[in-house]
N, C-alpha and C. Protein backbone atom coordinates (compact mmCIF):
# COMPACT_ATOMS: atom_id res chain seq x y z
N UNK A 1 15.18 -27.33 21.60
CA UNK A 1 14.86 -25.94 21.40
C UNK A 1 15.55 -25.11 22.46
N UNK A 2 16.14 -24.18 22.43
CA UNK A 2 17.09 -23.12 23.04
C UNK A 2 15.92 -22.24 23.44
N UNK A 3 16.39 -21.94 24.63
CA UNK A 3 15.25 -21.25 25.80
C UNK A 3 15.99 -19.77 25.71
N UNK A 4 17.07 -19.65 25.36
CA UNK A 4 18.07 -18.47 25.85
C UNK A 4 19.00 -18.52 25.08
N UNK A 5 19.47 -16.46 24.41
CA UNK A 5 20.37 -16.84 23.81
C UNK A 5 21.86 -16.56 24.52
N UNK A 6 22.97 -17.09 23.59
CA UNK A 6 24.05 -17.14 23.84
C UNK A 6 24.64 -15.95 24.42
N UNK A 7 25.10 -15.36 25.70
CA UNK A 7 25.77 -13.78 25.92
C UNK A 7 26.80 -13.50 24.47
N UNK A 8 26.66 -12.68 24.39
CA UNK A 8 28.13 -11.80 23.73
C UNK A 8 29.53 -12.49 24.14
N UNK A 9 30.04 -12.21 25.39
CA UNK A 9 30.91 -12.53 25.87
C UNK A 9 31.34 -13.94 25.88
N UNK A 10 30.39 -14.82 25.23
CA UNK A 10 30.35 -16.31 25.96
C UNK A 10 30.78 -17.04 24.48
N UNK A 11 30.74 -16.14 23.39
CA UNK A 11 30.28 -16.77 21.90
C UNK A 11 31.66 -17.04 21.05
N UNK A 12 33.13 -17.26 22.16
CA UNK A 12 34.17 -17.53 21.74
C UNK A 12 34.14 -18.98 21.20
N UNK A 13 33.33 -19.90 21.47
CA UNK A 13 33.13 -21.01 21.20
C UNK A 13 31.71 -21.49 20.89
N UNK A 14 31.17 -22.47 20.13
CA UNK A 14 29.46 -22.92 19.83
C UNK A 14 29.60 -24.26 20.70
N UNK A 15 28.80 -24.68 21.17
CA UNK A 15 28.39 -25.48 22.08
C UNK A 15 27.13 -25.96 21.12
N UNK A 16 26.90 -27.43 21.04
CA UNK A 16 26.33 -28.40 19.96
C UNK A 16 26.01 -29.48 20.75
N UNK A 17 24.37 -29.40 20.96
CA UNK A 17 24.22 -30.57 21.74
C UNK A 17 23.13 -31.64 20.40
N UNK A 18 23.79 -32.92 20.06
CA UNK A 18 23.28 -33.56 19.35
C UNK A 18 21.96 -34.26 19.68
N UNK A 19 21.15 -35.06 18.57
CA UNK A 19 19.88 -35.61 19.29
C UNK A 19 19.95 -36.51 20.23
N UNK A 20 21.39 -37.27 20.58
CA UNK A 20 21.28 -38.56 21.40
C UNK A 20 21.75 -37.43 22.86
N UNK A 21 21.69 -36.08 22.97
CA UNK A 21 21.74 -35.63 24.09
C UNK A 21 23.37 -35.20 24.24
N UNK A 22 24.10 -35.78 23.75
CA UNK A 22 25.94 -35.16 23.55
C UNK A 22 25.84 -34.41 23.72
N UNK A 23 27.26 -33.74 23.98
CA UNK A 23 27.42 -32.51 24.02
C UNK A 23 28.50 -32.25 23.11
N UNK A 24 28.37 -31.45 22.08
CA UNK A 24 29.78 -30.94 21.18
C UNK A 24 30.23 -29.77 21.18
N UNK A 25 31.82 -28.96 21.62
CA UNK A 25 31.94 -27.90 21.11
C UNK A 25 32.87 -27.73 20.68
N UNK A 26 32.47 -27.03 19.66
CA UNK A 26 33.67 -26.22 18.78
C UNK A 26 34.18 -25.41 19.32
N UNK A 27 35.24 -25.04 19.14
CA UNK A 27 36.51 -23.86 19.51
C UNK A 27 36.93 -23.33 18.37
N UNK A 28 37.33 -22.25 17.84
CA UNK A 28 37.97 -21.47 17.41
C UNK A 28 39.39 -22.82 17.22
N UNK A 29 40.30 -22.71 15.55
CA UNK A 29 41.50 -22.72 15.51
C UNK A 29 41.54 -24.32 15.59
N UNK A 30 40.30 -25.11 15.81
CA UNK A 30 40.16 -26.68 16.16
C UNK A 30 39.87 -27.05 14.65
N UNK A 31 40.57 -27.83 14.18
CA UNK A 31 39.82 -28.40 12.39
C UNK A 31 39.60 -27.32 11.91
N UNK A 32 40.31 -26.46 11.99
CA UNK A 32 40.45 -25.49 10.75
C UNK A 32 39.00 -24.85 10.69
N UNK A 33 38.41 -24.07 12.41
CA UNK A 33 37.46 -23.75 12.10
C UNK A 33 37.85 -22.60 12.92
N UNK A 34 37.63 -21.56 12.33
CA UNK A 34 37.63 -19.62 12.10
C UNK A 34 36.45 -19.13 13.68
N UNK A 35 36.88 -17.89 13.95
CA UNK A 35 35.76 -16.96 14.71
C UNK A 35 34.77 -16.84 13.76
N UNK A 36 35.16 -16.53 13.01
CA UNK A 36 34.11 -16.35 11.41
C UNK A 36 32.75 -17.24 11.63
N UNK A 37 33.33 -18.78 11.63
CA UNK A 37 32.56 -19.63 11.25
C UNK A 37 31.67 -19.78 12.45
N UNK A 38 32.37 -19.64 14.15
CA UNK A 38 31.25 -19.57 15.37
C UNK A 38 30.23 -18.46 15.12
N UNK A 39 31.09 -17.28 14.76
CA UNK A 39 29.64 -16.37 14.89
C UNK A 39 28.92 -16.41 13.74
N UNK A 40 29.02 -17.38 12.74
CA UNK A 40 27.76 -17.47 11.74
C UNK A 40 26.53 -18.91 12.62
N UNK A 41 27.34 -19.74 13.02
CA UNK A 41 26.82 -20.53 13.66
C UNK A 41 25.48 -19.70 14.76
N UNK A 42 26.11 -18.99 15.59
CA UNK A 42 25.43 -18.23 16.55
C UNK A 42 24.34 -17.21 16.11
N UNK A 43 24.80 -16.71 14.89
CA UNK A 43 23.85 -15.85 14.07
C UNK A 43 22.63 -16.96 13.56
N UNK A 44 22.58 -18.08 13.13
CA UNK A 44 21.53 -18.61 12.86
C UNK A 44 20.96 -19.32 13.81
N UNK A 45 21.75 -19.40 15.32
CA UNK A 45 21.12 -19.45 16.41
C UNK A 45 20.12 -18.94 16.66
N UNK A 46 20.59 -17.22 16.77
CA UNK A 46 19.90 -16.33 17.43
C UNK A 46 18.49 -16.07 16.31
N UNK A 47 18.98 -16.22 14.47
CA UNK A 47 17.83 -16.13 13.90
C UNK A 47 16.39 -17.14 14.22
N UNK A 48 16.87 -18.70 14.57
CA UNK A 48 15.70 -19.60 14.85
C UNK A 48 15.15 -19.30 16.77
N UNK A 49 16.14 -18.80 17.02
CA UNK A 49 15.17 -18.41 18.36
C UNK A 49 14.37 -17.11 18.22
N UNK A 50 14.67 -16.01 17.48
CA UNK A 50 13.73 -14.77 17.37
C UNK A 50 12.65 -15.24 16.58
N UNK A 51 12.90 -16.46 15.77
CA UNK A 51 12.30 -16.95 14.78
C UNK A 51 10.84 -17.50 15.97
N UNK A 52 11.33 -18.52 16.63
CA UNK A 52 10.27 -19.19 17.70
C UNK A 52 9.83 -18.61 18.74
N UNK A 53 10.39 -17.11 19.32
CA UNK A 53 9.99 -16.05 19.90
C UNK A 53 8.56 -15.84 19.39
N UNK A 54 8.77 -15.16 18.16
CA UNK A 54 7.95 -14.70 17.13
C UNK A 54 6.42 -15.22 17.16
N UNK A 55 6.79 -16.84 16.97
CA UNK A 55 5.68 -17.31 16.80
C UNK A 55 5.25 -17.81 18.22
N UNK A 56 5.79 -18.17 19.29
CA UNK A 56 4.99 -18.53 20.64
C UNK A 56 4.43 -17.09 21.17
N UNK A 57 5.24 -16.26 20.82
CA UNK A 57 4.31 -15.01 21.33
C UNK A 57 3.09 -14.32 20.57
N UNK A 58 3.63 -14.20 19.21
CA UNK A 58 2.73 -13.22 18.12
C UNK A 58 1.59 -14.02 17.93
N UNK A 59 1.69 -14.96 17.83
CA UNK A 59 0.74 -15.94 16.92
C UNK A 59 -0.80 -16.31 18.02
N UNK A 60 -0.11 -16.73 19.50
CA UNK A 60 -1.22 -17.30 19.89
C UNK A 60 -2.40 -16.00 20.57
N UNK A 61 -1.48 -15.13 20.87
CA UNK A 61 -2.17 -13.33 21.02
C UNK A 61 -2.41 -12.29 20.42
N UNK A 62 -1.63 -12.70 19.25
CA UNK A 62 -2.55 -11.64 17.85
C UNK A 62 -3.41 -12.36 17.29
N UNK A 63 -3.65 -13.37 17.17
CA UNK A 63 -4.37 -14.30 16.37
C UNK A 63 -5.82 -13.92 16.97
N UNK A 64 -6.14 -14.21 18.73
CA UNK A 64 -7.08 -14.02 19.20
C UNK A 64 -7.92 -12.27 18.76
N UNK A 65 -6.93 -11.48 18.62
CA UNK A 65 -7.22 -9.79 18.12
C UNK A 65 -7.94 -9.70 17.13
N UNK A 66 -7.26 -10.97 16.13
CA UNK A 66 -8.20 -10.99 14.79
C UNK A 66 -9.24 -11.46 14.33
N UNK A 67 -9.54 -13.04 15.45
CA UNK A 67 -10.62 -13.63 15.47
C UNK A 67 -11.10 -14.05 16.76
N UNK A 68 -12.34 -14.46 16.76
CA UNK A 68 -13.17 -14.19 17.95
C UNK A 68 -13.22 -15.84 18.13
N UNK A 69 -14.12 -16.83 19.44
CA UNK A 69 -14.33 -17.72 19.30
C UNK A 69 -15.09 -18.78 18.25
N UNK A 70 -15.64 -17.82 17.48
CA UNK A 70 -16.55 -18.56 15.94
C UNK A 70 -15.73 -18.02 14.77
N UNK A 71 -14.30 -18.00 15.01
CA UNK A 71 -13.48 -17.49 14.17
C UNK A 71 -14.16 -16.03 12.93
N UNK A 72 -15.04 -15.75 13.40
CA UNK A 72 -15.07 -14.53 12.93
C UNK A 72 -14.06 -13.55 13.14
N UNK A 73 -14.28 -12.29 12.03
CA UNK A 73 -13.47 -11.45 12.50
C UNK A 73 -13.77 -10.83 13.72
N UNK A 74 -12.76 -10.16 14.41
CA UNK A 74 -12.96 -9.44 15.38
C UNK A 74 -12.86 -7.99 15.25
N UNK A 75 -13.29 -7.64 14.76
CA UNK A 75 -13.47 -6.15 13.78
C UNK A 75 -14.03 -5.24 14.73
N UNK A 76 -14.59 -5.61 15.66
CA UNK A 76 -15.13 -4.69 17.32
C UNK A 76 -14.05 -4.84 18.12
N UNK A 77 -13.23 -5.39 18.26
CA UNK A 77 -12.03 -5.19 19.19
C UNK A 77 -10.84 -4.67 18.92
N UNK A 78 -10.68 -4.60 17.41
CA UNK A 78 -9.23 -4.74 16.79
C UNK A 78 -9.36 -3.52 15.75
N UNK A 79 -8.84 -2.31 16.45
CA UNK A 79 -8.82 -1.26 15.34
C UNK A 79 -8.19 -0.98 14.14
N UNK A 80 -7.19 -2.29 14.20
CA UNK A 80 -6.62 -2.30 12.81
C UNK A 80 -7.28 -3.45 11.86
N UNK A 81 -8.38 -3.55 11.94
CA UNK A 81 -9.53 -4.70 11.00
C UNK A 81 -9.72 -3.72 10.25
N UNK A 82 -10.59 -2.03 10.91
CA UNK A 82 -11.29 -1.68 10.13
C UNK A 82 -10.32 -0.54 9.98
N UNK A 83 -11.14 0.01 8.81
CA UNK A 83 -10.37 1.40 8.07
C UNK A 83 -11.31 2.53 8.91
N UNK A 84 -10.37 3.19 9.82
CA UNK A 84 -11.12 4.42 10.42
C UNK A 84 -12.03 5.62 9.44
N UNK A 85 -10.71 5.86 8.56
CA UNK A 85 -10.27 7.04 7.55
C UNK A 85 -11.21 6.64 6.42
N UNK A 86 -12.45 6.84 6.10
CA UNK A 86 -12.98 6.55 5.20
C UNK A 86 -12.19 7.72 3.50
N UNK A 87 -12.51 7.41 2.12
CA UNK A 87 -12.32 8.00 1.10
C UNK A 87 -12.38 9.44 1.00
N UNK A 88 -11.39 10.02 1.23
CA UNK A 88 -11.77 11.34 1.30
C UNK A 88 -12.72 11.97 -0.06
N UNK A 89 -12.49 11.32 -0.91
CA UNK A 89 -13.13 11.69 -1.96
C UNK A 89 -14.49 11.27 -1.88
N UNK A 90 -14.73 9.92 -0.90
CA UNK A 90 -16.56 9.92 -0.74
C UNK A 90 -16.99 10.60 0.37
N UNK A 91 -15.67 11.38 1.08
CA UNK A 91 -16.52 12.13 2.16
C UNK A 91 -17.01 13.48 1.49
N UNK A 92 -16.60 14.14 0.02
CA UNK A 92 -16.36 14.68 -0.62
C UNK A 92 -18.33 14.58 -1.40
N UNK A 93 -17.93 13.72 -1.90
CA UNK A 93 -19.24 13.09 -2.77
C UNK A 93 -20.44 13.14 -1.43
N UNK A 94 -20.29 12.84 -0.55
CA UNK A 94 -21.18 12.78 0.49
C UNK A 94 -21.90 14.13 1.03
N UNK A 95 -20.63 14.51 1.09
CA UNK A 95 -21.55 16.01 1.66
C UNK A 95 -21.97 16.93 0.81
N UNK A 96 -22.04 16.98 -0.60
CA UNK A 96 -23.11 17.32 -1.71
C UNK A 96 -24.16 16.62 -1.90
N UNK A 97 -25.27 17.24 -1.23
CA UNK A 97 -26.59 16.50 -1.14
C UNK A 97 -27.06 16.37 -2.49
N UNK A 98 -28.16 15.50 -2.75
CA UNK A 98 -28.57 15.34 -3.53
C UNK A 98 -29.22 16.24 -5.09
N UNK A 99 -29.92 17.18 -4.13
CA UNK A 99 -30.35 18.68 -4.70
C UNK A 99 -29.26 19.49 -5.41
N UNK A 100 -28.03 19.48 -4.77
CA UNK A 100 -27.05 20.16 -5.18
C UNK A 100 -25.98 20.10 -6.33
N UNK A 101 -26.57 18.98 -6.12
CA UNK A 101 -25.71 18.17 -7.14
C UNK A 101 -26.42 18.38 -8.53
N UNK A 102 -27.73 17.77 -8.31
CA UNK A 102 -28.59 18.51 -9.56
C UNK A 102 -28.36 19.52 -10.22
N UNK A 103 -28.66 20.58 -8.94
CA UNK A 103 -27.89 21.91 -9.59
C UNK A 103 -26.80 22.18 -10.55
N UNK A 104 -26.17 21.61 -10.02
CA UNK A 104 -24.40 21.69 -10.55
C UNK A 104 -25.05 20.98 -11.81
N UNK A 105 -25.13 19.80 -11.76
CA UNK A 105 -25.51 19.47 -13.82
C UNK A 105 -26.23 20.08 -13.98
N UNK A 106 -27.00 20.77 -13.99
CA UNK A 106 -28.28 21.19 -14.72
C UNK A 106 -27.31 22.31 -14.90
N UNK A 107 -26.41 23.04 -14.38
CA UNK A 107 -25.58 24.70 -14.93
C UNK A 107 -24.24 23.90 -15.59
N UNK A 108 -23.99 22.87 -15.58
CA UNK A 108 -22.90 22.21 -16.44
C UNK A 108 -23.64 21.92 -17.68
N UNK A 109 -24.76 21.35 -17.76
CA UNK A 109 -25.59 21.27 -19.40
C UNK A 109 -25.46 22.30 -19.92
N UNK A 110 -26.45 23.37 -19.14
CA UNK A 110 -26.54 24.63 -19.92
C UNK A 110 -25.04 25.37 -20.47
N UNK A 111 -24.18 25.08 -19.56
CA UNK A 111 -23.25 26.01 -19.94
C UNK A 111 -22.27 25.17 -21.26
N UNK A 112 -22.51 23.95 -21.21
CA UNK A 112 -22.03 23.35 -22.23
C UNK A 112 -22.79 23.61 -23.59
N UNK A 113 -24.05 24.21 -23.93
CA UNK A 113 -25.10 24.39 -24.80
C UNK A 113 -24.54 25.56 -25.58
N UNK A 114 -23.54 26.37 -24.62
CA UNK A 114 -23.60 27.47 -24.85
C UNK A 114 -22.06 27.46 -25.61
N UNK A 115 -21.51 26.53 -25.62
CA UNK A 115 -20.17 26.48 -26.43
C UNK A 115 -20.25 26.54 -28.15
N UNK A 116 -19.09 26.40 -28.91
CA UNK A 116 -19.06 26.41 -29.86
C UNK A 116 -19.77 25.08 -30.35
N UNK A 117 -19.42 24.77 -31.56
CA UNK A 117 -19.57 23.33 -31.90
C UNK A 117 -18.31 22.50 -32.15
N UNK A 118 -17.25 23.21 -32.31
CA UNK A 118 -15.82 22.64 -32.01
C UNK A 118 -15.48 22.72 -30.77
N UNK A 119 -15.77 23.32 -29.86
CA UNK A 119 -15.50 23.12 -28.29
C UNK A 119 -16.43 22.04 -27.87
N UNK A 120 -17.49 21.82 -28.40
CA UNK A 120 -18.26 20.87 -27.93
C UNK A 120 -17.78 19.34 -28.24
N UNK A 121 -17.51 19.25 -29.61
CA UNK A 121 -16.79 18.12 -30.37
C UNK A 121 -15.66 17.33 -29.45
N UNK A 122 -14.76 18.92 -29.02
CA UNK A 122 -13.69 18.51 -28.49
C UNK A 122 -13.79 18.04 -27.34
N UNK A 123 -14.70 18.81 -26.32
CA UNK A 123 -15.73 18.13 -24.93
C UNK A 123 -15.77 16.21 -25.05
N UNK A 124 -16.91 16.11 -26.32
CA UNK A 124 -17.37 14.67 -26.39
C UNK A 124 -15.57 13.81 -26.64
N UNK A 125 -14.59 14.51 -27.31
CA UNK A 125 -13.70 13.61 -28.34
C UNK A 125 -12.84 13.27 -26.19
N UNK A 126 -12.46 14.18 -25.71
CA UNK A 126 -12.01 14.05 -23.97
C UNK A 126 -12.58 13.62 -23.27
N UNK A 127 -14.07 13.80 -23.04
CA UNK A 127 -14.65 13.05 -21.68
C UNK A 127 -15.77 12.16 -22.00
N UNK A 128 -15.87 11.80 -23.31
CA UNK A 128 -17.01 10.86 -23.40
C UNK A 128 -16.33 9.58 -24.59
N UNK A 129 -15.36 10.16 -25.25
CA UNK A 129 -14.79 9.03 -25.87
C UNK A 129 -13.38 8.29 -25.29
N UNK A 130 -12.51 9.46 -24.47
CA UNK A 130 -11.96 9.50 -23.40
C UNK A 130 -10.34 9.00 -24.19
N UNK A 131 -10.37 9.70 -25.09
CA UNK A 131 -8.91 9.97 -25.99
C UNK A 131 -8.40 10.85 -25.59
N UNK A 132 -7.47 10.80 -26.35
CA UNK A 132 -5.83 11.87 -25.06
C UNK A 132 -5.74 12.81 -26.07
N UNK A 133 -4.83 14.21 -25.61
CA UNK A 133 -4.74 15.12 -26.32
C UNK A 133 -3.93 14.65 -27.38
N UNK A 134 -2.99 14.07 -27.71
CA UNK A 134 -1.84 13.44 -28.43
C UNK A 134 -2.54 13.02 -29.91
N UNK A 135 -3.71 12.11 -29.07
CA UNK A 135 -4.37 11.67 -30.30
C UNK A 135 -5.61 12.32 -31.33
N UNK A 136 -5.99 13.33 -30.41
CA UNK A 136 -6.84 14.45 -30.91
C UNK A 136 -6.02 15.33 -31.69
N UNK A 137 -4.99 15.88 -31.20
CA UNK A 137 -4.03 16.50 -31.92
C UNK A 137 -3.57 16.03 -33.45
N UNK A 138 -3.11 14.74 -32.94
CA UNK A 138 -2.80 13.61 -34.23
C UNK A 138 -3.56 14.22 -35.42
N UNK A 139 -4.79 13.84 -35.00
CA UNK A 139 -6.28 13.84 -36.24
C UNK A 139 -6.31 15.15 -36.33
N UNK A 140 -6.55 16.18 -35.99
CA UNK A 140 -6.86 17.61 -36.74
C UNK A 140 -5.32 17.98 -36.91
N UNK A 141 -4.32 17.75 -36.87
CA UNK A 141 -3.24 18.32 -37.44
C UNK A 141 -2.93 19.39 -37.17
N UNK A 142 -2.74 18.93 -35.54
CA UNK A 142 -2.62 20.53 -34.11
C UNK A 142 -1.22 19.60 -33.34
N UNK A 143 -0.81 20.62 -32.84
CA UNK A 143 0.05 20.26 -31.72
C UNK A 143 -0.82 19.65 -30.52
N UNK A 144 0.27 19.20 -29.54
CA UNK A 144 -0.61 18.73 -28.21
C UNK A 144 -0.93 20.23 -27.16
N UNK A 145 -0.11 20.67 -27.43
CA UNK A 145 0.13 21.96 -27.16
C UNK A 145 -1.02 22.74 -27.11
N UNK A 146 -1.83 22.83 -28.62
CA UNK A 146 -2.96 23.65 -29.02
C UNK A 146 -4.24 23.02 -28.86
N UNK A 147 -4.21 21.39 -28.27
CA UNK A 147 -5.10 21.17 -28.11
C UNK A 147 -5.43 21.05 -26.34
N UNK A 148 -4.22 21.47 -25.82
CA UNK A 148 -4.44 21.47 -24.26
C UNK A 148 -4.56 23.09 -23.98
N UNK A 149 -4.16 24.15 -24.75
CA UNK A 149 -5.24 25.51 -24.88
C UNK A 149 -6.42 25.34 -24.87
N UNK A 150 -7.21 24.97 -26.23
CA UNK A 150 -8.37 25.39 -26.14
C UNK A 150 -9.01 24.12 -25.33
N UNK A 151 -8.73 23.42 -24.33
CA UNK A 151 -9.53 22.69 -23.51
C UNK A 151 -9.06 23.47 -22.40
N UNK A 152 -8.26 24.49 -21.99
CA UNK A 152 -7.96 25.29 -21.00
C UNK A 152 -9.12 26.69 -21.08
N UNK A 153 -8.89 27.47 -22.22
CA UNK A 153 -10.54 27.85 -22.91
C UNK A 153 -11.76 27.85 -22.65
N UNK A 154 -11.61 26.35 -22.89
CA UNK A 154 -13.24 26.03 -22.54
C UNK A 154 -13.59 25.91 -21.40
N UNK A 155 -12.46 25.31 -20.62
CA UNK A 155 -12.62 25.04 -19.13
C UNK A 155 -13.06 26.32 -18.26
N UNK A 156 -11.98 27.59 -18.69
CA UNK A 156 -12.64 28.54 -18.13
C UNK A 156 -13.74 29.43 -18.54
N UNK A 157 -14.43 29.37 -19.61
CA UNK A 157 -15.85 29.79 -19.90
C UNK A 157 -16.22 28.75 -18.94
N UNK A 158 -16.25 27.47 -19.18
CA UNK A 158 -17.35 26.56 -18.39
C UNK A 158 -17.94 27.35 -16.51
N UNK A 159 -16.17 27.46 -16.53
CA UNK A 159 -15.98 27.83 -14.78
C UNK A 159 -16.29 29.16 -15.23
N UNK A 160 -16.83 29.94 -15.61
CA UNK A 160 -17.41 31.17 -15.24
C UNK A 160 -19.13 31.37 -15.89
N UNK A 161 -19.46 30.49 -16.33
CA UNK A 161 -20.57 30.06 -16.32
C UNK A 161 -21.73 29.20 -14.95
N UNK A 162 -20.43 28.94 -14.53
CA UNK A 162 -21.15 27.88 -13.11
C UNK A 162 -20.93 28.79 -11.93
């Protein structure tokens, strides 16, 4: 295992030490072997040492960040366990108390009571059967066009009802 990598300056030649401890090096222009071919040599040098960098460093000191001695998480030490930033949309849902919320349906019923019976139809055919304008259109023999009006329509009676 290579402790250190090769300088820049030094990488005119690869130096190859085999398992019985040899020493081999290549040169440039020796057996028909290219600069080309040292600095690919040296490039997958330098990849298995960033490679074993990687893991003698990352592994045995991030590992501890993530788990504790009973390999639990470590979710009290390690601010990237937990999600700070909760749903903005349930911080949303959250801060409409309970009461308020009531409210709001109870003036969304009524004001829906107060529609046509084809605005209502069209209400149930969008948000309770949960078909697209395309296909509502399809069936009454409307554009998509005329059926994203009068749900624009209704929307704003609704919103000036509430």
């Amino acid at each position: 295992m290579r402790k250190f990598k090769t300088p820049e300056k030094s990488r005119t030649s690869y130096t190859y030490y085999s398992v019985d401890g040899s020493k081999i090096e290549i040169m440039p222009d020796e057996d028909r072997v290219s600069t080309s071919v040292i600095a690919v040599l040296h490039a997958w040098d330098d990849q298995e040492f960033n490679a074993n960098n990687r893991e003698i460093y990352h592994i045995p000191v991030h590992l501890e960040s993530y788990q504790d001695a009973s390999d639990e998480d470590a979710t009290d030490r390690n601010p990237y366990l937990i999600d700070p930033e909760p749903n903005p949309m349930e911080n949303f849902i959250q801060s409409i108390d309970a009461g308020e919320h009531e409210d709001r349906l109870a003036k969304l019923r009524s004001a829906i009571e107060t529609l046509l019976p084809q605005q209502k139809a069209l209400i149930q055919k969008v948000f309770y059967e949960g078909r697209t304008n395309v296909d509502i259109a399809a069936e009454e023999g409307v554009s998509e066009a005329a059926i994203r009006n009068r749900l624009k329509k209704i929307f704003n009676n609704l919103r000036k009802k509430i």
